[in-house]
C-alpha atoms as a PDB file:
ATOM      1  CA  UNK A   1      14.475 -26.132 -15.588  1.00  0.00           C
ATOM      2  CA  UNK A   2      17.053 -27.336 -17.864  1.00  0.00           C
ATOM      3  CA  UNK A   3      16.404 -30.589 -18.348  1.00  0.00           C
ATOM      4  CA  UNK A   4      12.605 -32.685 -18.253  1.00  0.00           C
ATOM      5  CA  UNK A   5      11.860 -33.988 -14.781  1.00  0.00           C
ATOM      6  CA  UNK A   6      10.345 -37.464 -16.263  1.00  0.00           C
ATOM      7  CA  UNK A   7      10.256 -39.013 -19.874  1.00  0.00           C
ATOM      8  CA  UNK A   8       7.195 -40.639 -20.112  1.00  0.00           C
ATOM      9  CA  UNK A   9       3.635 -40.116 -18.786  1.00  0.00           C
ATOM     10  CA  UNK A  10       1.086 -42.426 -19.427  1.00  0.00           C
ATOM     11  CA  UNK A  11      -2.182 -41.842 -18.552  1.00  0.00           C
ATOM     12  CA  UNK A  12      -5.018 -44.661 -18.458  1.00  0.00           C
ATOM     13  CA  UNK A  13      -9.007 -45.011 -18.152  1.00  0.00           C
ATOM     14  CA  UNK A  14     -10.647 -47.827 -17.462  1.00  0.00           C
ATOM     15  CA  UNK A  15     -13.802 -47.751 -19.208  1.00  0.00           C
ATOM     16  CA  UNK A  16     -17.096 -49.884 -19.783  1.00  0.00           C
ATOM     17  CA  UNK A  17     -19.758 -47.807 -21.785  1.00  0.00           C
ATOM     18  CA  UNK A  18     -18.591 -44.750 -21.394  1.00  0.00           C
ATOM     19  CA  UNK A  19     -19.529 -43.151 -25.091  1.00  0.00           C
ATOM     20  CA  UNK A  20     -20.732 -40.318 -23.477  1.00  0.00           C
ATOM     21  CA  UNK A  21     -17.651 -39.430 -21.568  1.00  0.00           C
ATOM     22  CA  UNK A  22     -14.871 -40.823 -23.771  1.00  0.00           C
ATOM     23  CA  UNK A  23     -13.778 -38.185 -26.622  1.00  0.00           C
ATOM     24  CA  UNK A  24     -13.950 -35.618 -23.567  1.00  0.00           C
ATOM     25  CA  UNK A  25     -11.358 -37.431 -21.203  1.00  0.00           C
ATOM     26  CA  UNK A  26      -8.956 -38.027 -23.971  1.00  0.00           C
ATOM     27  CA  UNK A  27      -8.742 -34.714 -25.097  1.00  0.00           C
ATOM     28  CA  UNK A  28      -8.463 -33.541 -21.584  1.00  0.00           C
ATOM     29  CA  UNK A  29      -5.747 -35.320 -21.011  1.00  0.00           C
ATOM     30  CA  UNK A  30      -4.796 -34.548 -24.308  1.00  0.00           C
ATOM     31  CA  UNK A  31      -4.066 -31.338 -23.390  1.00  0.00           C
ATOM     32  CA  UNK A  32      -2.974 -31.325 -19.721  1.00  0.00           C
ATOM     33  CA  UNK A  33       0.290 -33.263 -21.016  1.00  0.00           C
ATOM     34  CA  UNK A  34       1.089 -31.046 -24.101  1.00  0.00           C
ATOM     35  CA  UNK A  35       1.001 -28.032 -21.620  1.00  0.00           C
ATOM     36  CA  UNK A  36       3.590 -30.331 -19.362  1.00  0.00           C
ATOM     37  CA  UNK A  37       5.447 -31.263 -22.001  1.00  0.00           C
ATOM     38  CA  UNK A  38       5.511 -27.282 -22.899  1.00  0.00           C
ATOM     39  CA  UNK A  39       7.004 -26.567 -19.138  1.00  0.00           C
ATOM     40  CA  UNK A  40       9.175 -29.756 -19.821  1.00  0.00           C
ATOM     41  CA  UNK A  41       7.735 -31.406 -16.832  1.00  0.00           C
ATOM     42  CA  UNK A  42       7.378 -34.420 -18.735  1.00  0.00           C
ATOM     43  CA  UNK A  43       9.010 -35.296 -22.484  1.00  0.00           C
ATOM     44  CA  UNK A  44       6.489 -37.627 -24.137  1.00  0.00           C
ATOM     45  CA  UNK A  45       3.336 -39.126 -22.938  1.00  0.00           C
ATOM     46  CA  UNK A  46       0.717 -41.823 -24.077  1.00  0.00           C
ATOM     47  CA  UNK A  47      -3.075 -42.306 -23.151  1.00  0.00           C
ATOM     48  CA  UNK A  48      -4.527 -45.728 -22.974  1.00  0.00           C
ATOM     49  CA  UNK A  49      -8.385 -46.471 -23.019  1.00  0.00           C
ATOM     50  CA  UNK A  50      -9.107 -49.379 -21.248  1.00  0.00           C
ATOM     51  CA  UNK A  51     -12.296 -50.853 -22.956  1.00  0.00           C
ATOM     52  CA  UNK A  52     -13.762 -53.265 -20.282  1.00  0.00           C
ATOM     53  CA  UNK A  53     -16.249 -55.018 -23.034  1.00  0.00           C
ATOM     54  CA  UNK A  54     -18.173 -52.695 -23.437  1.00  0.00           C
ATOM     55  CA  UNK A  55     -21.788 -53.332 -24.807  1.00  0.00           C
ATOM     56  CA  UNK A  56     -22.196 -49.319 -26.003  1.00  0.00           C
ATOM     57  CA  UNK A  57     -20.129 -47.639 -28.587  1.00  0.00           C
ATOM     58  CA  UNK A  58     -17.011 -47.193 -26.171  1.00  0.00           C
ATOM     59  CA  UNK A  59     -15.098 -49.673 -28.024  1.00  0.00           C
ATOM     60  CA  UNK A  60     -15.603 -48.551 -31.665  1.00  0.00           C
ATOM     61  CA  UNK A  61     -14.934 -44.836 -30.411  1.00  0.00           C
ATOM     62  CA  UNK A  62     -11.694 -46.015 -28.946  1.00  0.00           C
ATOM     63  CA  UNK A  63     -10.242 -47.560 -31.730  1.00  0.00           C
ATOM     64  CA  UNK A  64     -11.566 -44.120 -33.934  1.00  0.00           C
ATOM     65  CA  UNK A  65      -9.434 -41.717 -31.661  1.00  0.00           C
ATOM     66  CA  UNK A  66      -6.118 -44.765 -31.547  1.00  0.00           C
ATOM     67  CA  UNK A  67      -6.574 -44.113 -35.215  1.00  0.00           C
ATOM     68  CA  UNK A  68      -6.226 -40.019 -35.650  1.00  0.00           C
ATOM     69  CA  UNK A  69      -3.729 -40.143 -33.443  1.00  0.00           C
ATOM     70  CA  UNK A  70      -0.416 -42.437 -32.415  1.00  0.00           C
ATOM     71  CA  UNK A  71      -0.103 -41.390 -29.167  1.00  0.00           C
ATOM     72  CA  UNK A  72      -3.727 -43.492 -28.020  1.00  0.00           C
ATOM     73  CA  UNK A  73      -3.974 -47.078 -27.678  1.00  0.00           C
ATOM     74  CA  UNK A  74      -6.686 -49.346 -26.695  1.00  0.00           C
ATOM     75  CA  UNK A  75      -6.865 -52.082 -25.085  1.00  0.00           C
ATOM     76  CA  UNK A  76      -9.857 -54.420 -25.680  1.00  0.00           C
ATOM     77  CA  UNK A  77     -11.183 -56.742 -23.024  1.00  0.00           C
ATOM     78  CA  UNK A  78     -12.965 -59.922 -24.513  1.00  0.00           C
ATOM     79  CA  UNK A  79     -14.952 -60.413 -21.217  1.00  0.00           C
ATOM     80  CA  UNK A  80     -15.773 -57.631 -18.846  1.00  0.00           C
ATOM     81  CA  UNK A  81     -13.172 -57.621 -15.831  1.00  0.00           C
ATOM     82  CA  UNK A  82     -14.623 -54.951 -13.330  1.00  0.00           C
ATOM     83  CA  UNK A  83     -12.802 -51.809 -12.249  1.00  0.00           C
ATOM     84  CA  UNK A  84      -9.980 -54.136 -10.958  1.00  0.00           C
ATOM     85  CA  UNK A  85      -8.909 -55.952 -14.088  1.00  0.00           C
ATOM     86  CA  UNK A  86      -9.257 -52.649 -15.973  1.00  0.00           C
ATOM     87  CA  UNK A  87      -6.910 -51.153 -13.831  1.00  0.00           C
ATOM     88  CA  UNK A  88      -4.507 -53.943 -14.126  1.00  0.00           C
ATOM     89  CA  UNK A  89      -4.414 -53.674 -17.576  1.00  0.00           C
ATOM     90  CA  UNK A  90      -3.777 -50.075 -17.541  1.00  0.00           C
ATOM     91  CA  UNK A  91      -0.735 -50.538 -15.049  1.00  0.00           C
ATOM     92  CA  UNK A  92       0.503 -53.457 -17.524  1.00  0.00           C
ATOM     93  CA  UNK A  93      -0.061 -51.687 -20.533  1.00  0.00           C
ATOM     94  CA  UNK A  94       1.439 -48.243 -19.291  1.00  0.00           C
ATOM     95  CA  UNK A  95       5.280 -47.586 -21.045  1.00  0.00           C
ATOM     96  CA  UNK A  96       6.309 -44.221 -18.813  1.00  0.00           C
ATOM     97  CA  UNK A  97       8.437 -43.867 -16.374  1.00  0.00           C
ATOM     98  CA  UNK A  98       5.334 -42.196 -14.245  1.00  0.00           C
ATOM     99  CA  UNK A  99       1.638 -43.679 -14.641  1.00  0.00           C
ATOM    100  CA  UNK A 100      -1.804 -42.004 -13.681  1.00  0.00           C
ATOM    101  CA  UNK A 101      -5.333 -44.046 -13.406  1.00  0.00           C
ATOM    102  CA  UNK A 102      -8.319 -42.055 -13.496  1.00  0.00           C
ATOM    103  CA  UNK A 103     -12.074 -42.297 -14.231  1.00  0.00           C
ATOM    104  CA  UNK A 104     -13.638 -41.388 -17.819  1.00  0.00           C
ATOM    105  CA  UNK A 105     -15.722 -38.829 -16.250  1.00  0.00           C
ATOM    106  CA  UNK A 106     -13.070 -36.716 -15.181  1.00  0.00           C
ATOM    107  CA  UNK A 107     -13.825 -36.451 -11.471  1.00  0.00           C
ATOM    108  CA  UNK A 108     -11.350 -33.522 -10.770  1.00  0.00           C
ATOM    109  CA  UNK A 109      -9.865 -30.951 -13.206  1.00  0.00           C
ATOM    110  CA  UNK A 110      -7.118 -32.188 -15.131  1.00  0.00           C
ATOM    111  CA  UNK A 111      -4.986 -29.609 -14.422  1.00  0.00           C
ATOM    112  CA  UNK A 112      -4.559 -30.772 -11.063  1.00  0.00           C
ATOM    113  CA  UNK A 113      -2.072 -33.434 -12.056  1.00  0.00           C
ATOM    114  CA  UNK A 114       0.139 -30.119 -12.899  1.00  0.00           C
ATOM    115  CA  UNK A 115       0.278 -29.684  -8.914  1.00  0.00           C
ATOM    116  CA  UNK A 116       0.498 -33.499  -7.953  1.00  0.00           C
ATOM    117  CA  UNK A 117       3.221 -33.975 -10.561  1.00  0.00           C
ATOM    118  CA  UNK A 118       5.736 -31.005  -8.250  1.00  0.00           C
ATOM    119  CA  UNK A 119       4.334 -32.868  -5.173  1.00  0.00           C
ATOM    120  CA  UNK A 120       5.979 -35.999  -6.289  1.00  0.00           C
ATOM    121  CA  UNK A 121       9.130 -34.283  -7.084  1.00  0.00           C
ATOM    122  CA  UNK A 122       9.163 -32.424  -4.364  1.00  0.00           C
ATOM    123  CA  UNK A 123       8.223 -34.493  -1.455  1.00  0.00           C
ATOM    124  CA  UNK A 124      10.302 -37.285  -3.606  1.00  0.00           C
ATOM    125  CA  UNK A 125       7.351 -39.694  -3.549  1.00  0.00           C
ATOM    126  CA  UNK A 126       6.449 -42.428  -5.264  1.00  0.00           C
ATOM    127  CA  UNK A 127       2.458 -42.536  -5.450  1.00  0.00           C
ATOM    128  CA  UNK A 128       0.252 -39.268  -5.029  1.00  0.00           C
ATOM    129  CA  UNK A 129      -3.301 -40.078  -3.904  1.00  0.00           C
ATOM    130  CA  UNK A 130      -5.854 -37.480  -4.721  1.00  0.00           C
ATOM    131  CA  UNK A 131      -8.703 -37.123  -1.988  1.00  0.00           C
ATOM    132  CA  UNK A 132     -12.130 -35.103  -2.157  1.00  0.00           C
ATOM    133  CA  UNK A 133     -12.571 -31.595  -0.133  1.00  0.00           C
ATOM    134  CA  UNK A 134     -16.469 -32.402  -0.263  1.00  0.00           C
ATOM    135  CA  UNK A 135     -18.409 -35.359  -2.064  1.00  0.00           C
ATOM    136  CA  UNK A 136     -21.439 -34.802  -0.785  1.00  0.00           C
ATOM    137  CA  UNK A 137     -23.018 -34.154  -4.103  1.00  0.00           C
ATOM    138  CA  UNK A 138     -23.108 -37.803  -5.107  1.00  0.00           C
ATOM    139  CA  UNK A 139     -25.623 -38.126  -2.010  1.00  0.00           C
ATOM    140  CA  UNK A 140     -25.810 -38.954   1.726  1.00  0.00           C
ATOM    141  CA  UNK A 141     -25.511 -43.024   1.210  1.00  0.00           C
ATOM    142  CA  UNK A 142     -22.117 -43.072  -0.960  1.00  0.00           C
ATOM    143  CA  UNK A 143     -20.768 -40.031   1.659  1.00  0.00           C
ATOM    144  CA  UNK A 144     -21.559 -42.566   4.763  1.00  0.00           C
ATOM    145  CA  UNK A 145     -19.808 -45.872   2.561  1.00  0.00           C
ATOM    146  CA  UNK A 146     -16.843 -43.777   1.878  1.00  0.00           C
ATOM    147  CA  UNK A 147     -16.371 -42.950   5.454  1.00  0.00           C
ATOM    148  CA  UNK A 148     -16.945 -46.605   6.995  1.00  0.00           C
ATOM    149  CA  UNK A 149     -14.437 -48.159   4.152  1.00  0.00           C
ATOM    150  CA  UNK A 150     -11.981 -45.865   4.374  1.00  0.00           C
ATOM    151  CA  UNK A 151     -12.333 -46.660   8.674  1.00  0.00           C
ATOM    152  CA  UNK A 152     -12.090 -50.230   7.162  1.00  0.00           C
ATOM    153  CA  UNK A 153      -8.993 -49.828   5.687  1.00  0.00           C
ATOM    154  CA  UNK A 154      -7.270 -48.077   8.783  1.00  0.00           C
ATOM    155  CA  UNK A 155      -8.392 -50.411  11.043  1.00  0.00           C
ATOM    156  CA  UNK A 156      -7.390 -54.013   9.421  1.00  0.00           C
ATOM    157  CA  UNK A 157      -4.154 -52.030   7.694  1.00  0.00           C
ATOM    158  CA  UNK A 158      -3.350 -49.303   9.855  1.00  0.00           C
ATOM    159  CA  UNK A 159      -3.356 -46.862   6.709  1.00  0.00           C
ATOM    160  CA  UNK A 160      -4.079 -43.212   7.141  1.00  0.00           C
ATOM    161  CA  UNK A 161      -5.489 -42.391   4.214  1.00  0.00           C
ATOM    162  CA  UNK A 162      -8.753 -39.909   3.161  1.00  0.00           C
ATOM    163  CA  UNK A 163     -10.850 -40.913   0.088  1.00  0.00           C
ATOM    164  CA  UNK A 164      -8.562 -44.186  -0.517  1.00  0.00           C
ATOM    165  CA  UNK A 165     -10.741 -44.951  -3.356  1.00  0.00           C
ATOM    166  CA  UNK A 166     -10.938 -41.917  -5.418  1.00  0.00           C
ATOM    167  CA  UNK A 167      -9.900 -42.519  -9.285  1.00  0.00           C
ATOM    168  CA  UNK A 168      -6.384 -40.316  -8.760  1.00  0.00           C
ATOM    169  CA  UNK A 169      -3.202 -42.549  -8.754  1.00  0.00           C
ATOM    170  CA  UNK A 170      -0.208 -41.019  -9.827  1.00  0.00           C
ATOM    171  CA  UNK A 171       2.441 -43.542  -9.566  1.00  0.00           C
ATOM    172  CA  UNK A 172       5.682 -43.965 -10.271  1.00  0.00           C
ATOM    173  CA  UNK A 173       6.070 -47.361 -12.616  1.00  0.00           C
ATOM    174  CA  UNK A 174       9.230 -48.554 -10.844  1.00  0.00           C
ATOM    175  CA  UNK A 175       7.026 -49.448  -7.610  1.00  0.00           C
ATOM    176  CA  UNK A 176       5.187 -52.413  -9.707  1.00  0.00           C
ATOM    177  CA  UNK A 177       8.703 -54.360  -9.301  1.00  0.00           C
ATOM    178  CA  UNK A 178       7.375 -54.786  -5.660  1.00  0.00           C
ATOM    179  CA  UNK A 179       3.720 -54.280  -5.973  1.00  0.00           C
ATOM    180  CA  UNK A 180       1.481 -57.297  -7.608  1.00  0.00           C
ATOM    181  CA  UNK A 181      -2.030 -56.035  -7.411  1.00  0.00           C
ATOM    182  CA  UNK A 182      -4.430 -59.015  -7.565  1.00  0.00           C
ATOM    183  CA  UNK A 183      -8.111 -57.618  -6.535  1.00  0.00           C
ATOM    184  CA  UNK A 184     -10.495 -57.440  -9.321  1.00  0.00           C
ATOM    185  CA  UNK A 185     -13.090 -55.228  -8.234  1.00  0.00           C
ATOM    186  CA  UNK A 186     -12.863 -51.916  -6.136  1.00  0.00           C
ATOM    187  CA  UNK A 187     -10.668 -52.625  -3.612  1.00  0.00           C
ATOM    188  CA  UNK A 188      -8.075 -52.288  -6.004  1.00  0.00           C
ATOM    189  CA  UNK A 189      -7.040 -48.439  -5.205  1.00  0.00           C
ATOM    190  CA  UNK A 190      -6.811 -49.460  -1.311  1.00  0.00           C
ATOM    191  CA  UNK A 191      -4.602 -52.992  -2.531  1.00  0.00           C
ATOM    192  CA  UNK A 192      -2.672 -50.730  -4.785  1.00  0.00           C
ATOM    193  CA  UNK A 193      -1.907 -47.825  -1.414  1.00  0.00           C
ATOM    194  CA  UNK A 194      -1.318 -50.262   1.064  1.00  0.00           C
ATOM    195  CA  UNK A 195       0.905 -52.635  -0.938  1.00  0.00           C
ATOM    196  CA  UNK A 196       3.134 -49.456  -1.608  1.00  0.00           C
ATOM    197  CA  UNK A 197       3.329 -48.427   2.032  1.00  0.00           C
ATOM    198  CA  UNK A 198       3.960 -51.952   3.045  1.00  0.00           C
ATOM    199  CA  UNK A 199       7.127 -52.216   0.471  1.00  0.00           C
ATOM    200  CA  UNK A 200       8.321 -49.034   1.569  1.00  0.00           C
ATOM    201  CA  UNK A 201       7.329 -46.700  -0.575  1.00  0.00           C
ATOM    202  CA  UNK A 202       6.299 -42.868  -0.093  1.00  0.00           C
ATOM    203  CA  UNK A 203       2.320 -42.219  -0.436  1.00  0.00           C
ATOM    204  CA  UNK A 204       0.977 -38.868  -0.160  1.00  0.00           C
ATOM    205  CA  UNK A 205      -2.201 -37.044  -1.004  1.00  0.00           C
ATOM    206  CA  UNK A 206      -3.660 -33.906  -1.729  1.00  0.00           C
ATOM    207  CA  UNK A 207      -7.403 -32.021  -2.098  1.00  0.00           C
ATOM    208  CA  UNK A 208      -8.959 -31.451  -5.002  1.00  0.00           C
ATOM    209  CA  UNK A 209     -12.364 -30.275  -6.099  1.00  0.00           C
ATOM    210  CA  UNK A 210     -15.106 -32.961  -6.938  1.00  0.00           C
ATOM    211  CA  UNK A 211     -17.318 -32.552 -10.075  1.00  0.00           C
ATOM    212  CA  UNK A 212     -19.763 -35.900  -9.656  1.00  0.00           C
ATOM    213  CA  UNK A 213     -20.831 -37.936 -12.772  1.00  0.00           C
ATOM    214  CA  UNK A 214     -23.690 -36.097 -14.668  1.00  0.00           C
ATOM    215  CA  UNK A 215     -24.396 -39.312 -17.282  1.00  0.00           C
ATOM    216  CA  UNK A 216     -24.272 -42.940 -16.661  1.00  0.00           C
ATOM    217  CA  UNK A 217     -24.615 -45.053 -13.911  1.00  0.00           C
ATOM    218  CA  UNK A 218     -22.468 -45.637 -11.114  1.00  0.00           C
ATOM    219  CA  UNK A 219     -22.090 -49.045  -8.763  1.00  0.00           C
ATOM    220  CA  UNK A 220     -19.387 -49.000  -6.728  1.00  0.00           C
ATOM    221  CA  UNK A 221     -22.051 -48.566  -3.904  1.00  0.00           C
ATOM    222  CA  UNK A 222     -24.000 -51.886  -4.720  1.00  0.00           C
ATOM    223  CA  UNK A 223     -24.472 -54.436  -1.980  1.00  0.00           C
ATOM    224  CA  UNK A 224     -22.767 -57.658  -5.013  1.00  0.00           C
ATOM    225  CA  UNK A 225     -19.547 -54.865  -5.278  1.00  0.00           C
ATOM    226  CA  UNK A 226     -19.463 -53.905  -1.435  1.00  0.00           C
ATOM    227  CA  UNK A 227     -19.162 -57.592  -0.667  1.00  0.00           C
ATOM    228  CA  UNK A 228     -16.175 -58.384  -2.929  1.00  0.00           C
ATOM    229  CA  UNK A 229     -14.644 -55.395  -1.727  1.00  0.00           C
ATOM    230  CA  UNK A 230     -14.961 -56.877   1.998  1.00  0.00           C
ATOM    231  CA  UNK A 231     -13.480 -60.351   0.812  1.00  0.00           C
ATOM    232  CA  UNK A 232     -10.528 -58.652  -1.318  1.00  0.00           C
ATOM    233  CA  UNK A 233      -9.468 -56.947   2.104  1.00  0.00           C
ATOM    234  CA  UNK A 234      -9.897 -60.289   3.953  1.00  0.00           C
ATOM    235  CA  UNK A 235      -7.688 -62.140   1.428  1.00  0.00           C
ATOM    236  CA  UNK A 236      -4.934 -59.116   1.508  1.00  0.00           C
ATOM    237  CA  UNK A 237      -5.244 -58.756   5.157  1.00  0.00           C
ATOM    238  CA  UNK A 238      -4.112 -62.290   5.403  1.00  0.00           C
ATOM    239  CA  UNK A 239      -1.308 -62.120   2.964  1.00  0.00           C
ATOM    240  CA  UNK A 240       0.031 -58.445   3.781  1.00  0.00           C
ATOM    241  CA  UNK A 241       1.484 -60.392   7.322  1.00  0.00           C
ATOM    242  CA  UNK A 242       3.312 -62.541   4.904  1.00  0.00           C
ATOM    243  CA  UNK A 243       5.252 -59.815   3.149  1.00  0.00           C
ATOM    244  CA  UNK A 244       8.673 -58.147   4.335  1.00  0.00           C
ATOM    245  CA  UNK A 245       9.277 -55.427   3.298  1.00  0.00           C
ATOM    246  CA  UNK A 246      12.711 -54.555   1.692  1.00  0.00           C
ATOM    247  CA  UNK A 247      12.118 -51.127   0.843  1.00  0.00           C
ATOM    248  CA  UNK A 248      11.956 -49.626  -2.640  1.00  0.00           C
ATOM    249  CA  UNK A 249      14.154 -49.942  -5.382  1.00  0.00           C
ATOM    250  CA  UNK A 250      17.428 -47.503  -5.197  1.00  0.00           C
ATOM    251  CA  UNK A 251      16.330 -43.716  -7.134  1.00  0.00           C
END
């Protein structure tokens, strides 16, 4: 390859008290885009922490890292803005031409954005959706949610998707002049796949293995955050009738 397929990556995580987990995303990521940068898949990249107000040492942490080294930036939230506003931020805040959103425990290994990075050039996509081969290691109760909201989100949006919710995005930033995400809590990664699809845009996914969260807490499976998910997807049912599409933006 003579030339770098993209010239910016920027990669984001949304975080509230994550001190346990931060240093080790950042330098994972760290290094999965000097090694594309070394096979020229990408030219220069950026990492942005998301600090959702944290109440732990997340925030202090971030701005140590931003410090030692140009290529992190923070971005503080004065109030805490759930998993949605986070990721909103991240999309905002993101410079490259291509953009991934994932979680500060590294669900997946890192290196798999080597093999979703030639899916999108391959299959000339515009979003690549990562999906779980087996999540039954964060328990029977989140494996049985997963599978009724992601039959949720086929039924009111006709969507085909597995694992619609797992913290792998990889987008290309062009698609945001058409997609206005507006959910502030979890529903967010379905808004973000079904707005795409619904502008025209390619979304495709691929398997990866799952490594569940060994520290912290998770809630995405608590009754307050399961009912704002079920009004965001009322709300964008509504509107998603409204929209026509006019496909994506020329390549």
């Amino acid at each position: 390859m003579n030339q770098t397929s993209f010239a910016k990556l920027s990669v984001f995580f949304p975080m509230w008290n994550e001190q346990d987990y931060i240093e080790r995303a950042v330098e994972a990521a760290r290094e999965e885009c000097e090694a594309l940068i070394a096979e020229r898949d990408i030219a220069d990249y950026e990492i942005i922490i998301v600090n959702d107000a944290s109440t732990d040492r997340t925030g202090e942490m971030a701005d140590a890292i931003a410090a030692a080294d140009p290529r992190v930036r923070v971005v503080h939230h004065p109030e805490n803005r759930k998993l949605g506003g986070s990721i909103k931020s991240g999309f905002a805040a993101a410079t490259g031409d291509l953009v991934l959103y994932t979680d500060a425990d590294l669900p997946f290994d890192m290196h798999d954005v080597h093999k979703a990075m030639r899916l999108l050039r391959y299959y000339e996509a515009d979003v690549v959706s990562a999906y779980r081969f087996d999540r039954t290691g964060e328990g029977y109760v989140r494996t049985v949610y997963s599978f009724l909201y992601n039959m949720l989100v086929r039924v009111l949006f006709g969507v085909r998707m597995r694992d619609i919710n797992f913290a792998f995005k990889l987008c290309r930033t062009r698609i945001f002049a058409d997609v206005a995400l507006k959910s502030e809590g979890s529903f967010i990664d379905a808004e973000l796949v079904v707005r795409a699809q619904k502008h025209g845009y390619t979304v495709i996914q691929f398997g990866v293995d799952y490594f569940p969260r060994t520290r912290g807490v998770s809630t995405l499976s608590s009754p307050r955050v399961i009912l704002k998910i079920l009004n965001e997807a009322r709300v964008l049912r509504r509107e998603i009738r409204r929209i026509n599409p006019s496909g994506p933006a020329p390549r």
